[in-house]
Protein backbone atom coordinates (compact mmCIF):
# COMPACT_ATOMS: atom_id res chain seq x y z
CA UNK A 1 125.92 151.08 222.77
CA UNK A 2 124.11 153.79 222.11
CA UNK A 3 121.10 154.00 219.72
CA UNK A 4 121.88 157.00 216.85
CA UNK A 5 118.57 158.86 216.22
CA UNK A 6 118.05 159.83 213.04
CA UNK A 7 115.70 161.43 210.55
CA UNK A 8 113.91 160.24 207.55
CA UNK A 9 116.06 162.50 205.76
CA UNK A 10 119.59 161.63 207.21
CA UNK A 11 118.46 157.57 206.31
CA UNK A 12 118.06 158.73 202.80
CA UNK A 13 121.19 160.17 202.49
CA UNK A 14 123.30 157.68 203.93
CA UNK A 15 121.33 155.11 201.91
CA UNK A 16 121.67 157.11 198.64
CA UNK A 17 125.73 157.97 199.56
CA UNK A 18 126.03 153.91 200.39
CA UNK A 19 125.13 152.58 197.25
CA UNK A 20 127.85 155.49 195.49
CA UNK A 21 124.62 157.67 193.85
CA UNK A 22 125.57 160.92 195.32
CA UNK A 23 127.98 163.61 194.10
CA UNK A 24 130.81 162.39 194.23
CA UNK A 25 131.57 159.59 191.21
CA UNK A 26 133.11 156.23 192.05
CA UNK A 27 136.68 155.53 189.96
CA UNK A 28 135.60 153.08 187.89
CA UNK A 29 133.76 149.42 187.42
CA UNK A 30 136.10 147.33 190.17
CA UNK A 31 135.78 150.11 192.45
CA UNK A 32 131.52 150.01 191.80
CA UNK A 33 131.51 146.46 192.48
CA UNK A 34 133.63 145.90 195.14
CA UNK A 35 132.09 149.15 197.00
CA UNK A 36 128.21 147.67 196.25
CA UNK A 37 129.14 143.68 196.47
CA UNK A 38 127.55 142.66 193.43
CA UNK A 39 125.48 143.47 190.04
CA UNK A 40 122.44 141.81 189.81
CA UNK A 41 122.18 140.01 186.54
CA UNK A 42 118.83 140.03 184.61
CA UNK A 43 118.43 139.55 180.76
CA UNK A 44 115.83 142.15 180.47
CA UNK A 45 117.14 144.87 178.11
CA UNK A 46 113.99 146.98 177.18
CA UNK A 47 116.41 149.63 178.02
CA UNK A 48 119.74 148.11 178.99
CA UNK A 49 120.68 144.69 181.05
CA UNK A 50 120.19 145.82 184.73
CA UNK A 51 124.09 145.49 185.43
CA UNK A 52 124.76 147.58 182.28
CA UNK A 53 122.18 150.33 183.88
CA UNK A 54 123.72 149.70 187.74
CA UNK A 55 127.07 150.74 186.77
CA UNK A 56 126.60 153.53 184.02
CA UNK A 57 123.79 154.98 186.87
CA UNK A 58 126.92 155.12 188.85
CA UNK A 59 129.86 155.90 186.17
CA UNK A 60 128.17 157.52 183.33
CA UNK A 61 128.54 157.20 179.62
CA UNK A 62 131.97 159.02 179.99
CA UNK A 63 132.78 156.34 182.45
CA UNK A 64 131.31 153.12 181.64
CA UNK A 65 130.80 150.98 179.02
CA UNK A 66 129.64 147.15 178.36
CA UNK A 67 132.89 145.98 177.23
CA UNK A 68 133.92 147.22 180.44
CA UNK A 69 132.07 144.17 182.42
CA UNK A 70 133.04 141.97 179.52
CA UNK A 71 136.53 142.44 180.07
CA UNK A 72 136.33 142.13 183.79
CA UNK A 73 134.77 138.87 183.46
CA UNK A 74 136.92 137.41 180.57
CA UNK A 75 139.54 137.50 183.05
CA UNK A 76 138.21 136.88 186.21
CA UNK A 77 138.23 140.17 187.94
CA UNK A 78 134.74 139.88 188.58
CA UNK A 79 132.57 136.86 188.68
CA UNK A 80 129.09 134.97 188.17
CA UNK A 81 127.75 133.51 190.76
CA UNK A 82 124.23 132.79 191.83
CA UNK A 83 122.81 135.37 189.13
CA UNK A 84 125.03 137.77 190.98
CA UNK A 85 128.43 139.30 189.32
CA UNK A 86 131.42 139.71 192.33
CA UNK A 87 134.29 140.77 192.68
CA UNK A 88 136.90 137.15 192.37
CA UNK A 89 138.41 138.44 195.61
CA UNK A 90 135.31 137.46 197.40
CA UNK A 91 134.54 134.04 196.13
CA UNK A 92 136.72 133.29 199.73
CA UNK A 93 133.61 133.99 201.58
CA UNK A 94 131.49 131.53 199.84
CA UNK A 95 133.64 128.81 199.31
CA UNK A 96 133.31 127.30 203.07
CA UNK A 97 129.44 127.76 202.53
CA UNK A 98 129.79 125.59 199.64
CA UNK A 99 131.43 122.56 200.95
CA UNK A 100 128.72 122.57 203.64
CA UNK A 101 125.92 123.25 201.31
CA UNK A 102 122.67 122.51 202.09
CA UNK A 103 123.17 122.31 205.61
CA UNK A 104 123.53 125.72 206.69
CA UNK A 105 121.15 128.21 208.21
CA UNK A 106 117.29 127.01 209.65
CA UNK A 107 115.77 124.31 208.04
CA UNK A 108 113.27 125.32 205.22
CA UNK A 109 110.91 123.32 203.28
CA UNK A 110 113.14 124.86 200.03
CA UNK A 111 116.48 124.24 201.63
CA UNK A 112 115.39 120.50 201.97
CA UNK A 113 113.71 120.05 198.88
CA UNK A 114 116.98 121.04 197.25
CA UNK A 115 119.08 118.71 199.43
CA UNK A 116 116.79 115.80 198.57
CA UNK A 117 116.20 116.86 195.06
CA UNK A 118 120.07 116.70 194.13
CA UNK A 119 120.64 113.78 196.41
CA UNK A 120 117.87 111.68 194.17
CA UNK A 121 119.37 112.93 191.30
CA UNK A 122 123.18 111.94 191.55
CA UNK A 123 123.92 110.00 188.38
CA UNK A 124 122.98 113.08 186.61
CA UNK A 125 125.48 115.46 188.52
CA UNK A 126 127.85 112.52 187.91
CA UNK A 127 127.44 112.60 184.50
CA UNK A 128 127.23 116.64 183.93
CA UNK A 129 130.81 116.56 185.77
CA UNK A 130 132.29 113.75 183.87
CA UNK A 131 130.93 115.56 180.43
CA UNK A 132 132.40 119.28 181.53
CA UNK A 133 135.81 117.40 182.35
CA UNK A 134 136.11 115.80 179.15
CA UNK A 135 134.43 118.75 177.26
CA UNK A 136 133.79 122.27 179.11
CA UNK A 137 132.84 124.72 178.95
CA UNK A 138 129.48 124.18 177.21
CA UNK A 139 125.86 125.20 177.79
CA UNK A 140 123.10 123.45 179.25
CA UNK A 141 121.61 122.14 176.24
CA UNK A 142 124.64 120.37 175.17
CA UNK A 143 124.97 118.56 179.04
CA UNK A 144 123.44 115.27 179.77
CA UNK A 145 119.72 115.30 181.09
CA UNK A 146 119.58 111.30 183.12
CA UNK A 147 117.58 113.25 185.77
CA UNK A 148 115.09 110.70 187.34
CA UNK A 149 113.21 112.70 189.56
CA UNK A 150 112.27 115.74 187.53
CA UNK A 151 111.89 119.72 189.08
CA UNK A 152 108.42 120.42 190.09
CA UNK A 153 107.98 123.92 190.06
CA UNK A 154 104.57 126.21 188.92
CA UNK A 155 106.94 129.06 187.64
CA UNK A 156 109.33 129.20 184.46
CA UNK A 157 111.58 126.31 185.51
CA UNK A 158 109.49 123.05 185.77
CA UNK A 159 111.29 120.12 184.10
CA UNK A 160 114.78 122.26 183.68
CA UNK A 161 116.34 119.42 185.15
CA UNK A 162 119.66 120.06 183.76
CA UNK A 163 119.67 123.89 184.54
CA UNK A 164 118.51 124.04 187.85
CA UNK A 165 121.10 120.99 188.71
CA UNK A 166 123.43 123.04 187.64
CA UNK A 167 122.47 126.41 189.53
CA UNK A 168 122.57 123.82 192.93
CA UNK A 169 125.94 122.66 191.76
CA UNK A 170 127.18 125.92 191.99
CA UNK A 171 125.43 126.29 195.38
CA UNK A 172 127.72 123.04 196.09
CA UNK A 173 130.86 124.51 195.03
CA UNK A 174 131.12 122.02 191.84
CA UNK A 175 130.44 124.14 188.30
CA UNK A 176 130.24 127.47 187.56
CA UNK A 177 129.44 130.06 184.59
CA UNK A 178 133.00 130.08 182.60
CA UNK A 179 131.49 132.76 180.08
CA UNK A 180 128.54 133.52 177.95
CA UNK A 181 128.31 132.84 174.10
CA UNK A 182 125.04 135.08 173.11
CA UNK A 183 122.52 134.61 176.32
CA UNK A 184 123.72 131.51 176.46
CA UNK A 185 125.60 130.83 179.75
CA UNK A 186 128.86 128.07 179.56
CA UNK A 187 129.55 125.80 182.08
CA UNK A 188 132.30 124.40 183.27
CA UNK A 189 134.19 122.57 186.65
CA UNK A 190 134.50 125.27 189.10
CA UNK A 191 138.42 124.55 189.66
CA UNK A 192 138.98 125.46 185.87
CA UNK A 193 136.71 129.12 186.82
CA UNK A 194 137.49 129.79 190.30
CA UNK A 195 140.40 131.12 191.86
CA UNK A 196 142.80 128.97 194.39
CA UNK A 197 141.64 131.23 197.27
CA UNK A 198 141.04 129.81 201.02
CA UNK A 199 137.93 129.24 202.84
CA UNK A 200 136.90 131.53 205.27
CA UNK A 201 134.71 129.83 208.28
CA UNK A 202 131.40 130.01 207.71
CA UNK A 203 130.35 131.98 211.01
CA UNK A 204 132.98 134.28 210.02
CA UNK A 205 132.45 135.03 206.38
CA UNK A 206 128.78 135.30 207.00
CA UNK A 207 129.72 138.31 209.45
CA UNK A 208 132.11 139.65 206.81
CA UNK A 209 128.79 139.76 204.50
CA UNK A 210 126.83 141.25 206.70
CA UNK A 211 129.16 143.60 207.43
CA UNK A 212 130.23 144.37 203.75
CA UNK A 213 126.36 144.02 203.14
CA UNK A 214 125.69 147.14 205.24
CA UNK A 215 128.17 149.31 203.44
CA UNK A 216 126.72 148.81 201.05
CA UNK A 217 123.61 149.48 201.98
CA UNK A 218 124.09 152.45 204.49
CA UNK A 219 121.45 151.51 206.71
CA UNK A 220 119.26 148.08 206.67
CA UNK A 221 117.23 146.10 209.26
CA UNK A 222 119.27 143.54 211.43
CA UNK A 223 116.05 141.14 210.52
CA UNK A 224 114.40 140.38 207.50
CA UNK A 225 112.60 137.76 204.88
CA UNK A 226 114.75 135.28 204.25
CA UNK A 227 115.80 135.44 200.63
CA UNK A 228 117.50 132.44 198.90
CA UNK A 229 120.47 134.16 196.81
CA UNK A 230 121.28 137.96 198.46
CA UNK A 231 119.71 138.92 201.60
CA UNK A 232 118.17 142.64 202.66
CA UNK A 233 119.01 142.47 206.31
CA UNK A 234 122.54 142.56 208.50
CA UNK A 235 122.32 140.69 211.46
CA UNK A 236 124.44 142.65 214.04
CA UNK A 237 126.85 144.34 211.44
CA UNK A 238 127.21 148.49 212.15
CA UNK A 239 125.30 150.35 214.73
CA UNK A 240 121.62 150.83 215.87
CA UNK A 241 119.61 153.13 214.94
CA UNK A 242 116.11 153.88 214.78
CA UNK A 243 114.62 156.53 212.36
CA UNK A 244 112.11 159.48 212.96
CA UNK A 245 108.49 158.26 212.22
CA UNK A 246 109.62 154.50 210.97
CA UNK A 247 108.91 151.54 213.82
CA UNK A 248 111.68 149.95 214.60
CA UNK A 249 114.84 149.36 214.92
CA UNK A 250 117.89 149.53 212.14
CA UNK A 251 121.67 148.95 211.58
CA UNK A 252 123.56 151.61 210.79
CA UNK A 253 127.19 151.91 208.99
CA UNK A 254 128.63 154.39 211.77
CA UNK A 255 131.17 155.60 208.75
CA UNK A 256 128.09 156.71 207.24
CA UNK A 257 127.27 159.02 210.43
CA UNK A 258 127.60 162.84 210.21
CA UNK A 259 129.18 162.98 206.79
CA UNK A 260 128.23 165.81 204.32
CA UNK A 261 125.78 165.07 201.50
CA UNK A 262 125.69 166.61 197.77
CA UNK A 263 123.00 164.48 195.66
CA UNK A 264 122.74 164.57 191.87
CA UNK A 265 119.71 163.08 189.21
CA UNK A 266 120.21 159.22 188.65
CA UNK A 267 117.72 156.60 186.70
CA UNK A 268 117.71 153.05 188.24
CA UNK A 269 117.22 150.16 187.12
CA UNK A 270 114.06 148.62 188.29
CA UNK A 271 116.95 145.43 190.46
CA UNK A 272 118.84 148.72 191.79
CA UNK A 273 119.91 147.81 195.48
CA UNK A 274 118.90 151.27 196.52
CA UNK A 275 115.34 149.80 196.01
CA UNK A 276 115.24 146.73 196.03
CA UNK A 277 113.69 145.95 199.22
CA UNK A 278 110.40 147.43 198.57
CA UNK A 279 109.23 147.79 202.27
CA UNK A 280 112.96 149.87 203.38
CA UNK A 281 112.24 151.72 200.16
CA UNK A 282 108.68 152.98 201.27
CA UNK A 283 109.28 152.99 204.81
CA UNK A 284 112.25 155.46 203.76
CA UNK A 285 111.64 157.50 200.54
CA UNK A 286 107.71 156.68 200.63
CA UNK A 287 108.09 155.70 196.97
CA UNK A 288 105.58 153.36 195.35
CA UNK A 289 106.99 151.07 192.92
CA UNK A 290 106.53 147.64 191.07
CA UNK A 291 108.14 146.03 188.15
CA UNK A 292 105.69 146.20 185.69
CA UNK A 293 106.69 143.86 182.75
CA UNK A 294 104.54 141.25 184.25
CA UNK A 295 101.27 142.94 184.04
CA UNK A 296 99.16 142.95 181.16
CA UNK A 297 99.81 146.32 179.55
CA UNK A 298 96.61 147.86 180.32
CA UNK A 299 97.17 147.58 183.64
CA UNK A 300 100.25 149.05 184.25
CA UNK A 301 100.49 152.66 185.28
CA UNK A 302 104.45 153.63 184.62
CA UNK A 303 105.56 151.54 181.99
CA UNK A 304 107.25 148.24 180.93
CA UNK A 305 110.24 148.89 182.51
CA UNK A 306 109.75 152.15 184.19
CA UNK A 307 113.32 153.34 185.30
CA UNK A 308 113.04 155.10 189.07
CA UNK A 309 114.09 158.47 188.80
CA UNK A 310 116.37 160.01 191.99
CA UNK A 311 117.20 163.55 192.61
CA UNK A 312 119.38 164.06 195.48
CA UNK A 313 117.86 162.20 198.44
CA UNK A 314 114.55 161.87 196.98
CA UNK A 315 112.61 159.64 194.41
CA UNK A 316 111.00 161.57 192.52
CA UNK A 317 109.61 159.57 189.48
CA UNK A 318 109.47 157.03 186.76
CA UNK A 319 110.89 157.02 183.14
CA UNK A 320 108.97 154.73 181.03
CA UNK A 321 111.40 154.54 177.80
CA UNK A 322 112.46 151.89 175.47
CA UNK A 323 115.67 151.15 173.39
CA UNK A 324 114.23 150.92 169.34
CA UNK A 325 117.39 149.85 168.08
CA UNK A 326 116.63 148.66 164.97
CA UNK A 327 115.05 152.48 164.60
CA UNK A 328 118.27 153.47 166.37
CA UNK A 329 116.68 155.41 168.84
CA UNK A 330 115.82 155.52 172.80
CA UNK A 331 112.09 156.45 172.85
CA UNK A 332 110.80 158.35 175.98
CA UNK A 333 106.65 157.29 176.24
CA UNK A 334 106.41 159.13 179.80
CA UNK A 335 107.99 160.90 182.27
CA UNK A 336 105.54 160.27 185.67
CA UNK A 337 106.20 162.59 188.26
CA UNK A 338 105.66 161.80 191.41
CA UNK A 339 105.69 164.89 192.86
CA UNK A 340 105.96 167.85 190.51
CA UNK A 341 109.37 168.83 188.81
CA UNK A 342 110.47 172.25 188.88
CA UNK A 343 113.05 173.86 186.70
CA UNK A 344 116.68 172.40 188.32
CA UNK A 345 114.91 168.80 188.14
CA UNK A 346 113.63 169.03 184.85
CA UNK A 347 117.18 170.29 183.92
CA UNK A 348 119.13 167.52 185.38
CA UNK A 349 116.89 164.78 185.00
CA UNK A 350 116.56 165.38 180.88
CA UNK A 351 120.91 165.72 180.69
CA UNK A 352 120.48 162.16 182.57
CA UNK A 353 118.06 161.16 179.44
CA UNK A 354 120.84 162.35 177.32
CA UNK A 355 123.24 160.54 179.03
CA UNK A 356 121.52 157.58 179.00
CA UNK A 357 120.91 157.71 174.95
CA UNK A 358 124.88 158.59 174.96
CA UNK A 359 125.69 155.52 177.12
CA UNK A 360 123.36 153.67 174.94
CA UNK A 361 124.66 154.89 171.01
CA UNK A 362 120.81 155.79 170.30
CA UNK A 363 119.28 159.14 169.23
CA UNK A 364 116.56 160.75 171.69
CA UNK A 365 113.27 160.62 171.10
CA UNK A 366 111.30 162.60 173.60
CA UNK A 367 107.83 162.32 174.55
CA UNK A 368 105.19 163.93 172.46
């Protein structure tokens, strides 16, 4: 097969037409995440919830609106799973994973600290199952905690005995996320949530992923990090490709190949797939970028939750704003160019501000 050559420019594009940010304006939520695979879900709402700024990036105010994803998950057109919302139709390509969960894939010192974790807990699972049957859905804190080996972890989940049980039960195929009442997630037996769908072979849906993975993505390396919920690379899915001034070689979607581009402005969310793997989105749009929330606040350089600013097949900046709205308002501290805006930019980047304050119900504040 033939390797396609192409430039930095033409890997922008198809990445940037992939993940439905150019011109032309998907039809609707369903057709955003069946076309991208997933929303990533994180809590985070300085501005919006990342899967509330995902879609409207994509939709628009006039498109888009929370009770959208609301409804689509009260009645199980779309799904959680794994942190991850997904379109029901696809829980088939998990569910064979599942029954063979942990076994699959290399063995990792994670994978079988899970396996053994779960395995030393079992009365516990035994008990969170019998309590859902009797009782789901519920949340955590209202589920039995007879863990006797507790989670060891040095980040935010040490001793969450009961909620990381759970997340591995889902891994297993056993409970899964039935609603939410507040932040709260509810639990409940996965054969009251799921759909009766069949299993698709493992080796076979993992090439379906890879392959609906890529579409996604436009163009991604065939090997990467291994990450433990959604990976970055494709395996052998598309077409090879290597890109002007980038070692290396990538996968392609061939569909993506020789089709005509017309970008527009868009404001990520700091999760957005288009950058989520940091290296693809330097080696690509040379854009620097970290999530800054973490850092002390004298140390960060764009912001909070700085917002990655596109403009056709280029990243251009960050928006560091926040949603006041008990003052009712969507406060713009900074807009940090990255490389300096000229009229057409400033134009359509400030009617994405306004769009944003729209999609949000807030009045604009710009920066002083």
């Amino acid at each position: 097969m033939p390797v396609h050559e192409l430039t930095r420019t033409d890997a922008r594009r198809i990445a940037v037409r992939a993940q439905l940010l150019d011109a032309a304006r998907p039809d609707g939520l369903q057709d955003v995440v069946r076309r991208l695979t997933l929303l990533q879900i994180d809590p985070t709402a300085a501005v919006a919830p990342s899967a509330d700024l995902v879609a409207w990036s994509r939709l628009g105010a006039s498109g888009y609106a929370p009770a959208d994803l609301t409804a689509a998950l009260g009645d199980r057109r779309l799904l959680e799973l794994r942190a991850m919302i997904r379109p029901a139709e696809d829980l088939t390509l998990y569910r064979a994973e599942m029954a063979e969960w942990p076994q699959r894939g290399t063995p990792t010192s994670w994978r079988e600290y899970h396996g053994t974790w779960v395995a030393a807990n079992d009365a516990c699972r035994r008990d969170i199952l019998d309590r859902l049957g009797a009782a789901g859905p519920l949340p955590s804190r209202e589920l039995p905690d007879t863990c006797e080996l507790p989670w060891r972890s040095s980040g935010w989940s040490n001793n969450r005995n009961v909620t990381k049980l759970l997340e591995l039960m889902v891994q297993r195929g056993e409970v899964a996320v039935a609603g939410r009442s507040g932040g709260d997630r509810l639990w409940d037996l996965a054969e009251r949530v799921y759909p009766d769908t069949p299993a698709i072979p493992v080796p076979e849906a993992l090439r379906i992923r890879d392959e609906r993975r890529l579409r996604a993505l436009g163009i991604a390396r065939a090997r990467g990090p291994e990450w433990q919920v959604e990976p970055v690379d494709v395996g052998e899915a598309g077409e090879p490709a290597v890109v002007e001034g980038v070692r290396g070689r990538w996968r392609v979607d061939p569909a993506q190949l020789g089709q005509p581009f017309a970008g527009r402005a868009a404001l990520l969310s700091p999760f957005d797939r288009l950058i989520h793997d940091r290296r693809r989105t330097d080696e690509l749009f040379g854009f620097d970028y970290q999530l800054e929330m973490y850092k002390p606040a004298v140390k960060r350089r764009w912001g909070y939750f700085a917002l990655p600013i596109l403009y056709g097949d280029r990243l251009v900046g960050k928006l560091d704003a926040t949603a006041d709205r008990k003052a009712g308002v969507l406060r713009v501290d900074a807009i940090h160019e990255d490389e300096e805006f000229d009229r057409a930019v400033t134009d359509a980047v400030g009617r994405e501000i306004e769009d944003l304050a729209r999609f949000l119900g807030l009045g604009l504040v710009p920066p002083r």
